[in-house]
PDB file of N, CA and C in Angstrom:
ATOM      1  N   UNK A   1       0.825 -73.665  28.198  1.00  0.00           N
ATOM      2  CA  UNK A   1       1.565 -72.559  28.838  1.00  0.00           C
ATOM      3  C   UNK A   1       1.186 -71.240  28.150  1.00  0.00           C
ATOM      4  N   UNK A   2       0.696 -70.307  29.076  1.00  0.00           N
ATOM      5  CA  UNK A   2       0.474 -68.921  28.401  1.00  0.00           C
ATOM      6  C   UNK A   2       1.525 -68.268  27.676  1.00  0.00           C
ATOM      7  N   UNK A   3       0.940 -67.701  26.665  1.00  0.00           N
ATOM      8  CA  UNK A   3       2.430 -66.931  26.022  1.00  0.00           C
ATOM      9  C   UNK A   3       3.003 -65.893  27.102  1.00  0.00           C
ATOM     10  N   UNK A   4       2.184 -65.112  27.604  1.00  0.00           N
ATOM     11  CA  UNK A   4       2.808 -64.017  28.988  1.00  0.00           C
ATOM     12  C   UNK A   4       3.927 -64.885  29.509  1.00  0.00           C
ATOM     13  N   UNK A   5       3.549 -66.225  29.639  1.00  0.00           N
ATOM     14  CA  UNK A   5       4.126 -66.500  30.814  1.00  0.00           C
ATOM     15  C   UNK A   5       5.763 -66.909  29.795  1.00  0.00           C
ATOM     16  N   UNK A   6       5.807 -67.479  28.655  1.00  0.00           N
ATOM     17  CA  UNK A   6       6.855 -67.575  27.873  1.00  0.00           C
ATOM     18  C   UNK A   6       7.675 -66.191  27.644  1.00  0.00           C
ATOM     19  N   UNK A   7       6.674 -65.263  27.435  1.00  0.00           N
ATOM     20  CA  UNK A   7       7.433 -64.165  27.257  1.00  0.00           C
ATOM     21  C   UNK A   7       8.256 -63.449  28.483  1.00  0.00           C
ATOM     22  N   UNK A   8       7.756 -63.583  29.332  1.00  0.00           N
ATOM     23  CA  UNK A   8       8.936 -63.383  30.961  1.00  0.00           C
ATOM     24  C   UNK A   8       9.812 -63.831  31.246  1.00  0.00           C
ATOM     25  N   UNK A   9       9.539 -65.482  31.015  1.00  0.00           N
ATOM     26  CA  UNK A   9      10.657 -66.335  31.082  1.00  0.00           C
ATOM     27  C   UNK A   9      11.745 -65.703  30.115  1.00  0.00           C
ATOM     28  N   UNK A  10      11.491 -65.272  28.761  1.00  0.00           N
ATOM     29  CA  UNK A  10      12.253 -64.797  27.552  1.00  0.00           C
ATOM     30  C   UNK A  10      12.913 -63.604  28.455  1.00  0.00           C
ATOM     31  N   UNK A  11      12.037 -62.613  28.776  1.00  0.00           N
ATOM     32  CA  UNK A  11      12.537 -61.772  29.253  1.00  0.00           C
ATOM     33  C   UNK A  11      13.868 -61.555  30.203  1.00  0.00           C
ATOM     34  N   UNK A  12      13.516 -62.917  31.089  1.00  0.00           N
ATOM     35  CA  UNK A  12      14.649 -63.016  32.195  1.00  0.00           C
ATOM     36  C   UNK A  12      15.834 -63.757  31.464  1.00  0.00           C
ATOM     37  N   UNK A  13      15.511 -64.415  30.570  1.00  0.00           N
ATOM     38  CA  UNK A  13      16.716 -65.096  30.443  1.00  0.00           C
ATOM     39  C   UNK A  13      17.385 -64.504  29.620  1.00  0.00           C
ATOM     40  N   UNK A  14      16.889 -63.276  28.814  1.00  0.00           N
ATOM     41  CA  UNK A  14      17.880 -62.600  27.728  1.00  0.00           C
ATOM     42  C   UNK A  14      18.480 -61.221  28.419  1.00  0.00           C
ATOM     43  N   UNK A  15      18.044 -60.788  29.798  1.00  0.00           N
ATOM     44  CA  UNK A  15      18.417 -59.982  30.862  1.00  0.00           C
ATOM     45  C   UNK A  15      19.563 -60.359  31.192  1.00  0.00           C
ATOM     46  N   UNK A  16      19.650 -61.765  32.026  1.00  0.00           N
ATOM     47  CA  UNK A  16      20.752 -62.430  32.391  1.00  0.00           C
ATOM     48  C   UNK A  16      21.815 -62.623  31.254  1.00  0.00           C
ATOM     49  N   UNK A  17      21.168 -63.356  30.240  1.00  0.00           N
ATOM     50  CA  UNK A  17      22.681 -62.890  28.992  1.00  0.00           C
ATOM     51  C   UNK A  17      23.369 -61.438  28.532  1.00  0.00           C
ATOM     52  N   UNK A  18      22.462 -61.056  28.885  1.00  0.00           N
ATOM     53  CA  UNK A  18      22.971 -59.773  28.494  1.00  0.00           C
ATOM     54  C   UNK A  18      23.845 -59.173  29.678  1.00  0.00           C
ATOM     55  N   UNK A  19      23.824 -60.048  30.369  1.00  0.00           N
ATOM     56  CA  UNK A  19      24.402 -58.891  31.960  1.00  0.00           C
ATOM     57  C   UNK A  19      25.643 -59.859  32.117  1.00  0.00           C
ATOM     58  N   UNK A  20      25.479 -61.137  31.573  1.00  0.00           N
ATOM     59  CA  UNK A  20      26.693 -62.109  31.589  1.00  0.00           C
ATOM     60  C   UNK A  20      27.552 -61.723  30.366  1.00  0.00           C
ATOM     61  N   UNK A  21      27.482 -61.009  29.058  1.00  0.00           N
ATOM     62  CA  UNK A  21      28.108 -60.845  28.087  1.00  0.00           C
ATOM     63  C   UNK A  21      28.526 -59.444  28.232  1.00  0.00           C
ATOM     64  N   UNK A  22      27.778 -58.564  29.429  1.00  0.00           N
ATOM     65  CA  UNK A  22      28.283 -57.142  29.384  1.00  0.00           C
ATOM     66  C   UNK A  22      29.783 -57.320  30.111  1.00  0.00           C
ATOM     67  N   UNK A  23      29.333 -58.737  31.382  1.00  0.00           N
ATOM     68  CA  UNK A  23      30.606 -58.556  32.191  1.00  0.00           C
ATOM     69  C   UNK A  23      31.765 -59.157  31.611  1.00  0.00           C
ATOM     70  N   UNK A  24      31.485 -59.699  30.899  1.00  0.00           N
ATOM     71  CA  UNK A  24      32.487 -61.009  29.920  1.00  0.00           C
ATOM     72  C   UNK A  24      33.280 -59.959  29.106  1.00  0.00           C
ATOM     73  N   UNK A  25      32.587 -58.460  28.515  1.00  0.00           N
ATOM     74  CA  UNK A  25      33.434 -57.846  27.563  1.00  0.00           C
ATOM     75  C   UNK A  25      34.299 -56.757  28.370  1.00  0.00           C
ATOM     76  N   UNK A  26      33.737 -56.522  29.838  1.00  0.00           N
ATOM     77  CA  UNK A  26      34.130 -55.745  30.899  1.00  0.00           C
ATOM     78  C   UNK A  26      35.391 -56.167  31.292  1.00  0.00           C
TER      79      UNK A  26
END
């Protein structure tokens, strides 16, 4: 597996936590 391709995946999934912990403190 390419690292690009790890690093997007990273990307999306620390997007989504972050948008699930913004609404969680909201």
């Amino acid at each position: 597996m390419p690292l690009f391709f790890l690093r997007v995946i990273h990307e999306l999934v620390f997007e989504k936590l972050t948008v699930q912990t913004m609404h969680s403190f909201n």
